[in-house]
N, C-alpha and C. Protein backbone atom coordinates (compact mmCIF):
# COMPACT_ATOMS: atom_id res chain seq x y z
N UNK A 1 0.83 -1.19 0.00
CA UNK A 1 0.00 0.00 0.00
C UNK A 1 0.87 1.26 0.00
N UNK A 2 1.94 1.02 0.46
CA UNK A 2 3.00 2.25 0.76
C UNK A 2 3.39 2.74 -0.08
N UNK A 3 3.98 1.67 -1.38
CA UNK A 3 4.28 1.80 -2.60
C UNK A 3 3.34 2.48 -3.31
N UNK A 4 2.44 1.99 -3.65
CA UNK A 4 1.41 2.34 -4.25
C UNK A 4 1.20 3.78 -3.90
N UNK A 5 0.93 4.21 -2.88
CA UNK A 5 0.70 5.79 -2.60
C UNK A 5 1.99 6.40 -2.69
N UNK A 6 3.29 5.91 -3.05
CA UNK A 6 4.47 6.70 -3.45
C UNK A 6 4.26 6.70 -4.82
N UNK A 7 3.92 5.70 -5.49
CA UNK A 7 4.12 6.00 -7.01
C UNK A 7 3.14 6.49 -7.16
N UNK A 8 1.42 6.69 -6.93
CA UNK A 8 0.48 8.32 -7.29
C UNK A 8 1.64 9.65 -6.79
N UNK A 9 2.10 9.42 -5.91
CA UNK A 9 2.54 10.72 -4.89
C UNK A 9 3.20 11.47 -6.30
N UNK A 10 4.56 10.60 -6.77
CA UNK A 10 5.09 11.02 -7.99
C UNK A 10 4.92 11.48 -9.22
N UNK A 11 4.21 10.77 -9.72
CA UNK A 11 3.04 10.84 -10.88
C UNK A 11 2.33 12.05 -10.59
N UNK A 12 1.36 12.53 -9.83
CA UNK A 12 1.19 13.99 -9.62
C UNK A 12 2.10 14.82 -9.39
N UNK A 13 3.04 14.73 -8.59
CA UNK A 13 4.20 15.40 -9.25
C UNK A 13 5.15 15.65 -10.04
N UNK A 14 5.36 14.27 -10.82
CA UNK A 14 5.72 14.54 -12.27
C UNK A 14 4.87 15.38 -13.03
N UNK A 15 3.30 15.20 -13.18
CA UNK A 15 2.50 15.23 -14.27
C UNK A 15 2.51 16.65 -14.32
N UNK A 16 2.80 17.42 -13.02
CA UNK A 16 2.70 19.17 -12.63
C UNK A 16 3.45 19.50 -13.30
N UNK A 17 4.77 19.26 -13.06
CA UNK A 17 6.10 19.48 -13.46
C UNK A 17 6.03 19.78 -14.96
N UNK A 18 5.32 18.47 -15.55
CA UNK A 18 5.29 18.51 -17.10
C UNK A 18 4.41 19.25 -17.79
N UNK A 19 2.87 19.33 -16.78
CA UNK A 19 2.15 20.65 -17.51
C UNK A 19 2.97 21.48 -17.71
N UNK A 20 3.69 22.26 -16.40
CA UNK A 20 4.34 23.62 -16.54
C UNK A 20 4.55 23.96 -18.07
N UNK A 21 5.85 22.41 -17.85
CA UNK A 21 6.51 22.89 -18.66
C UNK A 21 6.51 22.75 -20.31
N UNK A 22 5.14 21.78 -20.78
CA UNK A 22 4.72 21.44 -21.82
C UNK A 22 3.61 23.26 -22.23
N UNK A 23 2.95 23.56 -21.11
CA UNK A 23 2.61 24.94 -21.19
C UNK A 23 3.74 26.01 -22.05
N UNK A 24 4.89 25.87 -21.25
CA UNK A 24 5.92 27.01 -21.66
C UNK A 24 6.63 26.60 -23.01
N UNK A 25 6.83 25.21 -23.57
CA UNK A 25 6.88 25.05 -24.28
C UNK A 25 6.04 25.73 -25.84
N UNK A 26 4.26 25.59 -25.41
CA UNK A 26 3.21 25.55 -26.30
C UNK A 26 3.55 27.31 -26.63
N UNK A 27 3.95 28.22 -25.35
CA UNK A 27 3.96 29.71 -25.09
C UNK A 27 5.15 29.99 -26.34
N UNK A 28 6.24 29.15 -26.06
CA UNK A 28 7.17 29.36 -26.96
C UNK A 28 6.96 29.29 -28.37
N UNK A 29 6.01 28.14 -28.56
CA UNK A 29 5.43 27.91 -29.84
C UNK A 29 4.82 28.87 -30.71
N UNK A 30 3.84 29.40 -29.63
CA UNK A 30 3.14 30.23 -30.33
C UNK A 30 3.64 31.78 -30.43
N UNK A 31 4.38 31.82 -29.45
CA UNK A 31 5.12 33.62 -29.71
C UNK A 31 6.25 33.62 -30.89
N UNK A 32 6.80 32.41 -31.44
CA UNK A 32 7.73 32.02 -32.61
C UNK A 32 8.57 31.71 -31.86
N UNK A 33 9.45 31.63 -31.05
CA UNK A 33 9.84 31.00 -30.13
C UNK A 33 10.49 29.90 -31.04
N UNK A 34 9.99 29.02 -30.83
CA UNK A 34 10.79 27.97 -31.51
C UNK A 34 11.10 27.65 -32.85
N UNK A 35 10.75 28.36 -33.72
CA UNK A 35 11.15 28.98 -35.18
C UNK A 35 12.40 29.89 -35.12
N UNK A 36 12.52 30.57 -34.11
CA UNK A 36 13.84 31.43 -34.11
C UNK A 36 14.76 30.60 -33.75
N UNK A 37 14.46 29.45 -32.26
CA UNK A 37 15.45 28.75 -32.12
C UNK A 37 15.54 27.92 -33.51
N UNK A 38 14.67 27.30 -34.18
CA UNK A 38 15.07 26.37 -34.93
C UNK A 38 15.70 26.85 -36.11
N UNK A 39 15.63 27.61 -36.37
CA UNK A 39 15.94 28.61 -37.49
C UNK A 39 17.93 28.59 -36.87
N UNK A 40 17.63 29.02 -35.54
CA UNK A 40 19.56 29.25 -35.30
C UNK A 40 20.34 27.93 -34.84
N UNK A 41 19.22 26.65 -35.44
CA UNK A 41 20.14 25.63 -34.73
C UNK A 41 20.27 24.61 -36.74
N UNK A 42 20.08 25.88 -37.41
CA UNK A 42 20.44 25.46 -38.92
C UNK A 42 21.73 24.86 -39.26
N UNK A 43 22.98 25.48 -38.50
CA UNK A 43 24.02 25.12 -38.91
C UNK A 43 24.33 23.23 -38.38
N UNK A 44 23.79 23.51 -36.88
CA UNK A 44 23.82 22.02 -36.53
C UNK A 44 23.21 20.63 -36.98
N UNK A 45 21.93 21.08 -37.37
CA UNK A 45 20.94 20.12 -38.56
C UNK A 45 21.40 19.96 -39.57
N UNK A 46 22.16 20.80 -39.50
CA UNK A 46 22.92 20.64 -41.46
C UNK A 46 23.56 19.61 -41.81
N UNK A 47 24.69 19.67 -40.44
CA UNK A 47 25.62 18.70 -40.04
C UNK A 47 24.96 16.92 -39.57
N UNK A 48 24.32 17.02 -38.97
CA UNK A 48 23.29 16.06 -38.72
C UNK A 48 22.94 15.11 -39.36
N UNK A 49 21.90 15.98 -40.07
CA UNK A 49 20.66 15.70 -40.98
C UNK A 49 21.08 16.39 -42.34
N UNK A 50 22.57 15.85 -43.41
CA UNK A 50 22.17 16.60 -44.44
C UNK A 50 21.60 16.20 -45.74
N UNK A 51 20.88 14.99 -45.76
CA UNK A 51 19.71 14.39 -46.34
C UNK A 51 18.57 15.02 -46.37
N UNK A 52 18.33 15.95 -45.60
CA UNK A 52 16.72 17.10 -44.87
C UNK A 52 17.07 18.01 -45.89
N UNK A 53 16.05 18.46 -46.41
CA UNK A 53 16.44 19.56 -47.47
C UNK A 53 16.08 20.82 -46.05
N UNK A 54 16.45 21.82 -46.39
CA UNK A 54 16.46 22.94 -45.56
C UNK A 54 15.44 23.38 -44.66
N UNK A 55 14.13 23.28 -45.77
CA UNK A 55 12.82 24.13 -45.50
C UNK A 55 12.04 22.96 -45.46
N UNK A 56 12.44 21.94 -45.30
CA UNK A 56 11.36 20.00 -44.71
C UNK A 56 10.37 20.51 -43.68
N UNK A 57 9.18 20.52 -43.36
CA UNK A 57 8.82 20.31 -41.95
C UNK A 57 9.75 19.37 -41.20
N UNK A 58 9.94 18.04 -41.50
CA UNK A 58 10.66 18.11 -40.83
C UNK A 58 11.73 18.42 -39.96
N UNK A 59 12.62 19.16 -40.18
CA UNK A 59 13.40 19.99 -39.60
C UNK A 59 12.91 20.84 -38.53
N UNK A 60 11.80 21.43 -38.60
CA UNK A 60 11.30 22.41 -37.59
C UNK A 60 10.71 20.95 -36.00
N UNK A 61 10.12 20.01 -36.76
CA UNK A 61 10.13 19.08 -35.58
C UNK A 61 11.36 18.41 -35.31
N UNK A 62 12.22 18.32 -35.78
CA UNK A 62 13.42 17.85 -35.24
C UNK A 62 14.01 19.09 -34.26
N UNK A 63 14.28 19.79 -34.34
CA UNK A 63 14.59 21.07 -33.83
C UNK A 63 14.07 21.58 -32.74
N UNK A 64 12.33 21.42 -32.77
CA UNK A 64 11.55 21.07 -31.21
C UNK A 64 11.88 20.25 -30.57
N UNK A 65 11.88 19.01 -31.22
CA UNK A 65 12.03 17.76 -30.23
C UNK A 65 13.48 17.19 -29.43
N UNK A 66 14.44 18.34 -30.24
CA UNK A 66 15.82 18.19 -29.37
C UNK A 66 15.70 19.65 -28.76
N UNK A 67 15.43 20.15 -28.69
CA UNK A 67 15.15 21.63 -27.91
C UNK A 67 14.32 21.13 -26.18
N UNK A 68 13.05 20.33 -26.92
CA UNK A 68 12.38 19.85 -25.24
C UNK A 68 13.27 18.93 -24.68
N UNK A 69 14.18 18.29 -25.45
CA UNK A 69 15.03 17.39 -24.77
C UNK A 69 16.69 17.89 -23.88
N UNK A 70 16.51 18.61 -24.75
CA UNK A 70 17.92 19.61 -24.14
C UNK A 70 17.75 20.27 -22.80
N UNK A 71 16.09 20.53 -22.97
CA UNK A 71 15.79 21.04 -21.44
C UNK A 71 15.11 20.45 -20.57
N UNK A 72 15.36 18.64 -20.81
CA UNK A 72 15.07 18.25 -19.85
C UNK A 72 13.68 17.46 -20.11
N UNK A 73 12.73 18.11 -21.14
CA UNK A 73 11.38 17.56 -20.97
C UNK A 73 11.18 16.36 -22.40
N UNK A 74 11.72 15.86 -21.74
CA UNK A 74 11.59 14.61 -22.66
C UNK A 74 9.97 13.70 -23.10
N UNK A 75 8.92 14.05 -21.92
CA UNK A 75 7.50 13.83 -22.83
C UNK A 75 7.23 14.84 -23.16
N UNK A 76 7.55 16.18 -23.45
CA UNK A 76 7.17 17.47 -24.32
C UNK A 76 8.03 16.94 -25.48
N UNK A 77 9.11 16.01 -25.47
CA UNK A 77 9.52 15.94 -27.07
C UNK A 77 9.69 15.10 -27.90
N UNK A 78 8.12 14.08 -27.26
CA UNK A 78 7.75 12.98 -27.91
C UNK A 78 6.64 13.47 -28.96
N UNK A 79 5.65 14.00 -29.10
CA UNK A 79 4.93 14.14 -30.31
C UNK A 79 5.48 15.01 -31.38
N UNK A 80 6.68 16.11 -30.86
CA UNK A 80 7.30 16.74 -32.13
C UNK A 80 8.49 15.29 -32.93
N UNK A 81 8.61 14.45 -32.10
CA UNK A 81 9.44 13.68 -32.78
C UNK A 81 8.87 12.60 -32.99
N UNK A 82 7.43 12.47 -32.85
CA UNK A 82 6.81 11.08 -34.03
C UNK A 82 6.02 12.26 -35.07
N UNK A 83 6.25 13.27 -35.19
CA UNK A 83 5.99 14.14 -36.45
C UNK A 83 7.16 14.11 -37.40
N UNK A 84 7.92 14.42 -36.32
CA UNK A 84 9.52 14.16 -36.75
C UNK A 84 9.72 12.98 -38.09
N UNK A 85 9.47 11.84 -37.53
CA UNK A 85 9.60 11.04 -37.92
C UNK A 85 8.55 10.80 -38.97
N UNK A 86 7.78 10.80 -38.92
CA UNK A 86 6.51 10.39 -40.15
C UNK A 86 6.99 11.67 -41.43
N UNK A 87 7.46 13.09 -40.94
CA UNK A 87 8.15 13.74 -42.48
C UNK A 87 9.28 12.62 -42.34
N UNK A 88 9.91 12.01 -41.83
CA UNK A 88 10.81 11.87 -42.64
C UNK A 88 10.64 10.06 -43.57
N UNK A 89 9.95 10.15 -43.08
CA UNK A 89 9.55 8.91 -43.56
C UNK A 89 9.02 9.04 -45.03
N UNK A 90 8.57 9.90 -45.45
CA UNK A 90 7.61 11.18 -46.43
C UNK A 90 9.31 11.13 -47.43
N UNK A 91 10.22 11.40 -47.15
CA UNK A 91 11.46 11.93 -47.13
C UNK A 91 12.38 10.30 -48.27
N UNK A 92 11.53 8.99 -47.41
CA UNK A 92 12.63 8.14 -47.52
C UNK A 92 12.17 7.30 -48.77
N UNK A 93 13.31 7.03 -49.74
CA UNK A 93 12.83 6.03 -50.83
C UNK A 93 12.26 4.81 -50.83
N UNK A 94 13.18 4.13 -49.84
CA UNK A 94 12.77 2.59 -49.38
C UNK A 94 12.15 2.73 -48.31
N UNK A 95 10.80 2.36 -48.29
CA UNK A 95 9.72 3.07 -47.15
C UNK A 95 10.41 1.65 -46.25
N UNK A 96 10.66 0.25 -46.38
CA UNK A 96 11.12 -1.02 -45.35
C UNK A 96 12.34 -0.42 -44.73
N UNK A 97 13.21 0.60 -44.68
CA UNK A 97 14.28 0.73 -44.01
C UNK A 97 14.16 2.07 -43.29
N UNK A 98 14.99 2.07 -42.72
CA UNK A 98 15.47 3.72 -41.80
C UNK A 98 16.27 4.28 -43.04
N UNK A 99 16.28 5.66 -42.93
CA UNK A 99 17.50 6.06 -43.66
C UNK A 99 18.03 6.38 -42.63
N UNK A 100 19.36 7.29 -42.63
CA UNK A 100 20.28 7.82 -42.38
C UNK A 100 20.03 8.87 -41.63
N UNK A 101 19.18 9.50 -41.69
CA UNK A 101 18.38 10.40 -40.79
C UNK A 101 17.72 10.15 -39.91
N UNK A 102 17.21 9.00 -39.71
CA UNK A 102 15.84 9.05 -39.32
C UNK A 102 16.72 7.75 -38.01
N UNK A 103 17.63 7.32 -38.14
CA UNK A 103 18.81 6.68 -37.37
C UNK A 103 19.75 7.58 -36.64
N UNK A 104 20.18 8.84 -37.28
CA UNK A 104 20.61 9.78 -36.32
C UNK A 104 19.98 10.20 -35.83
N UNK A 105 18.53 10.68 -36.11
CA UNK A 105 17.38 11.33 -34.98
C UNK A 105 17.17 10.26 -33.96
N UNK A 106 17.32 9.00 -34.18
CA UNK A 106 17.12 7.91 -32.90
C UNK A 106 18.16 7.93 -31.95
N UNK A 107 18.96 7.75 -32.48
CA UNK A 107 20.69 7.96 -31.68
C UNK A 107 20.20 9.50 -30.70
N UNK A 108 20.01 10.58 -31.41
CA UNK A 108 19.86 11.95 -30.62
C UNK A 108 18.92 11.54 -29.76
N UNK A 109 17.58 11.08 -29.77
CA UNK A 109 16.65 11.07 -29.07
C UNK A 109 17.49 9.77 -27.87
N UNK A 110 17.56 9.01 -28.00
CA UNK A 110 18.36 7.86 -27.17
C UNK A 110 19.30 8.89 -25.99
N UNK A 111 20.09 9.34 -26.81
CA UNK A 111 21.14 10.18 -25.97
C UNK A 111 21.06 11.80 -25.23
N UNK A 112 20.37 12.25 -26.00
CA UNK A 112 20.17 13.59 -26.14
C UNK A 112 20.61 14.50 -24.65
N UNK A 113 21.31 15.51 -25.09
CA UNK A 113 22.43 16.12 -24.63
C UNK A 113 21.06 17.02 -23.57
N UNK A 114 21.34 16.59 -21.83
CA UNK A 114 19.98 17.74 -20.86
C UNK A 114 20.43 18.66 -20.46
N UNK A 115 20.25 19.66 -20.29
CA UNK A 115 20.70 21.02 -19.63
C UNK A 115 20.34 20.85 -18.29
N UNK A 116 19.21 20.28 -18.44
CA UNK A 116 18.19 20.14 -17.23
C UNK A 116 17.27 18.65 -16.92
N UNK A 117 17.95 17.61 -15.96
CA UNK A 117 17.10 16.89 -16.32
C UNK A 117 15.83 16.73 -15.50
N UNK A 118 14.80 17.30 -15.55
CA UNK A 118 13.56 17.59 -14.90
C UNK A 118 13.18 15.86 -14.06
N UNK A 119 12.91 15.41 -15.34
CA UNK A 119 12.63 13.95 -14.27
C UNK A 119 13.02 13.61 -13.17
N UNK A 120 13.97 13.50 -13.18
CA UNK A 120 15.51 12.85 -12.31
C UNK A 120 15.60 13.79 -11.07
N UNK A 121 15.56 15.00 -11.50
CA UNK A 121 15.36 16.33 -10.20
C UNK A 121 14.13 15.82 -9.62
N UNK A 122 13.13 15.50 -10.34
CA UNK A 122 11.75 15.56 -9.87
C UNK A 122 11.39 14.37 -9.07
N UNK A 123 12.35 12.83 -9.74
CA UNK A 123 12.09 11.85 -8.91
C UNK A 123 12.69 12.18 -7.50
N UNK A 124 14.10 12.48 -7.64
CA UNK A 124 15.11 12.66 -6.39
C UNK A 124 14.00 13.90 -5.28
N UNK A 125 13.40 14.93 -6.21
CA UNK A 125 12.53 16.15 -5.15
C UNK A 125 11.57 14.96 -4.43
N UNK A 126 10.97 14.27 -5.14
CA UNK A 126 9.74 12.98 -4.52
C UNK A 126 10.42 12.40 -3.15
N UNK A 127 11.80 11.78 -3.33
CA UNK A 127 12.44 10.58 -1.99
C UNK A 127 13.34 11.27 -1.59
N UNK A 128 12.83 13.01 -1.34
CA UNK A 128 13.80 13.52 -0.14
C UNK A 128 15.01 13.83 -0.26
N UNK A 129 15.39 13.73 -1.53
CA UNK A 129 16.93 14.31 -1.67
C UNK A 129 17.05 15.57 -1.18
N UNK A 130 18.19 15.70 -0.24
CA UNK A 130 18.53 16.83 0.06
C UNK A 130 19.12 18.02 -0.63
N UNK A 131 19.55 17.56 -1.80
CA UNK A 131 19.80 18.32 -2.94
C UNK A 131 19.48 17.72 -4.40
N UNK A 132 18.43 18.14 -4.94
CA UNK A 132 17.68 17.18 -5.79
C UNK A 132 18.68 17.48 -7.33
N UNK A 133 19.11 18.75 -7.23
CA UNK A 133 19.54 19.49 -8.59
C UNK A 133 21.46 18.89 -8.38
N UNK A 134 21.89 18.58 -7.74
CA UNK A 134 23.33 18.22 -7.70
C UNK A 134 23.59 17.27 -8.98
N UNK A 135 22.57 16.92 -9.33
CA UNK A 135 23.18 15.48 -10.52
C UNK A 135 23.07 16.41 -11.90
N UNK A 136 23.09 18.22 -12.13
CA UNK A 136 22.88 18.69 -13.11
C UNK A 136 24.28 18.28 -13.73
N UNK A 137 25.03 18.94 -13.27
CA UNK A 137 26.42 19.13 -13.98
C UNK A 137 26.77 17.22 -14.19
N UNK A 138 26.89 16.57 -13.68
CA UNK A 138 27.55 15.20 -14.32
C UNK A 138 26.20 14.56 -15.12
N UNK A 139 24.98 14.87 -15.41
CA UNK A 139 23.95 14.45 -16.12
C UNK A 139 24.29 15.30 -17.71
N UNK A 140 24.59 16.48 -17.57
CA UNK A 140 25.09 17.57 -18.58
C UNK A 140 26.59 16.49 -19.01
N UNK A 141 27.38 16.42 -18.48
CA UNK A 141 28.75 15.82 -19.24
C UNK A 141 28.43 14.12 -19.69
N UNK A 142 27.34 13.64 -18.88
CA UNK A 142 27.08 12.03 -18.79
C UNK A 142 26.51 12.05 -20.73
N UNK A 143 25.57 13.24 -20.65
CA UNK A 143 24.71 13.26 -22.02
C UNK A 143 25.31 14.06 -23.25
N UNK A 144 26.91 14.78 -22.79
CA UNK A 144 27.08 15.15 -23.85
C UNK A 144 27.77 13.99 -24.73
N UNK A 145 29.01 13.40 -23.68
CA UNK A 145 29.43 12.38 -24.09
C UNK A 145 28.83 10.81 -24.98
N UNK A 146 27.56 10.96 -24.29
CA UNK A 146 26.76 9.82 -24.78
C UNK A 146 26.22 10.74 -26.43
N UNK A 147 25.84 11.58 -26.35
CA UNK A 147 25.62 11.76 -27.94
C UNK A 147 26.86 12.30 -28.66
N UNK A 148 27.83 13.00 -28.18
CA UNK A 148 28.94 12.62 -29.32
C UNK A 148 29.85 11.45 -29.21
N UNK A 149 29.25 10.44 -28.76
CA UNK A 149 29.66 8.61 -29.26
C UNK A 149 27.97 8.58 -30.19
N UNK A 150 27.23 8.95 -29.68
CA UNK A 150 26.15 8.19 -30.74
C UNK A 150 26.23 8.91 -32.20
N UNK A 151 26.63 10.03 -31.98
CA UNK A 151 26.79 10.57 -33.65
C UNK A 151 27.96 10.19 -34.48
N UNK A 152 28.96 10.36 -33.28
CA UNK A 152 30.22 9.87 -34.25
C UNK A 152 29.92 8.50 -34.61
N UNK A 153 29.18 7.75 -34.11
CA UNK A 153 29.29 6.29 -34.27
C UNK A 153 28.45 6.04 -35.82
N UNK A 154 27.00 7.21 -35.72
CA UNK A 154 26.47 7.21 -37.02
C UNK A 154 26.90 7.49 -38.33
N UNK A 155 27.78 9.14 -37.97
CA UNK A 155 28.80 9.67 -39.24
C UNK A 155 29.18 8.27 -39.67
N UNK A 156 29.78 7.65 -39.31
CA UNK A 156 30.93 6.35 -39.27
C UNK A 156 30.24 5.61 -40.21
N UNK A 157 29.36 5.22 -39.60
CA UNK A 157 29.04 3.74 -40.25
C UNK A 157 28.27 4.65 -41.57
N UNK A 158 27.70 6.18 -41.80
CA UNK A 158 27.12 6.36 -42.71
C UNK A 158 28.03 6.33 -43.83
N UNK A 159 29.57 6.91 -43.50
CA UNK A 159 30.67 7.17 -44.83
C UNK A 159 30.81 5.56 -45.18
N UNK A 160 30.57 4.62 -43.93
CA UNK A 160 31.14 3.33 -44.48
C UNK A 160 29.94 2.94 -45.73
N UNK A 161 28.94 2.81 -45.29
CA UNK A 161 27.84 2.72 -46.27
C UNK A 161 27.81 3.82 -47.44
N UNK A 162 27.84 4.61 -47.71
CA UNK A 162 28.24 4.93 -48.92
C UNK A 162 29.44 5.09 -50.03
């Protein structure tokens, strides 16, 4: 029974956490917000994703969906990245395979680099951590490292394949 009323306890406090911040997200959306960011994170998509022609929808959901992830809100950047994914699918010749894109957007999403990881603060705020935010800085180096091995690992095998 104890359990049980710890995991509601969480769950309402996750689910707060994520209105907020799925709210501030939607705020960003709609003031352009995330068109300006996505617009200045061109040079990095380029590099990425340069199979995406420039002006793809896709791109603008790729660009959300590592933006909510960068800050942490990783179910705010699940429906921009099964949008994500269905342009790029739109995108791919051999509809039976992944391309090359759509394998580095998995790798990013897998790894994706947090500024902030909300969950993790939010589980640790739930069981009393006395300092819930201490795991920022080695969660920040844990996730940069993990996505530049998952990209370099993709570059790699993409030059090998072609």
């Amino acid at each position: 029974l104890n359990s049980s009323q710890t995991a509601v306890k969480i769950c309402f406090e996750t689910a707060g956490i994520l209105a907020m911040w799925m709210g501030v997200m939607s705020i960003g959306e709609k003031a352009g917000l995330i068109d300006v960011l996505a617009k200045k994170m061109n040079p990095i998509l380029d590099f990425l994703f340069p199979d995406v022609p420039k002006y793809h929808p896709a791109r603008k959901y790729i660009a959300t969906n590592i933006i909510a992830n960068f800050l942490g809100l990783g179910w705010a950047a699940t429906p921009p990245g099964l949008k994500a994914m269905v342009e790029l699918q739109k995108l791919n010749r051999v509809k039976e395979r992944a391309t090359s894109a759509m394998c580095m957007f998995l790798i990013i999403n897998i790894s994706s680099i947090q500024l902030i990881p909300i969950t993790m603060i939010s589980y640790r705020n739930s069981y009393g951590s006395a300092n819930s935010t201490e795991i920022v800085g080695p969660a920040i180096i844990a996730t940069l490292f993990s996505t530049i091995a998952g990209v370099s690992f993709a570059k790699i095998m993409y030059r090998k394949g072609n």
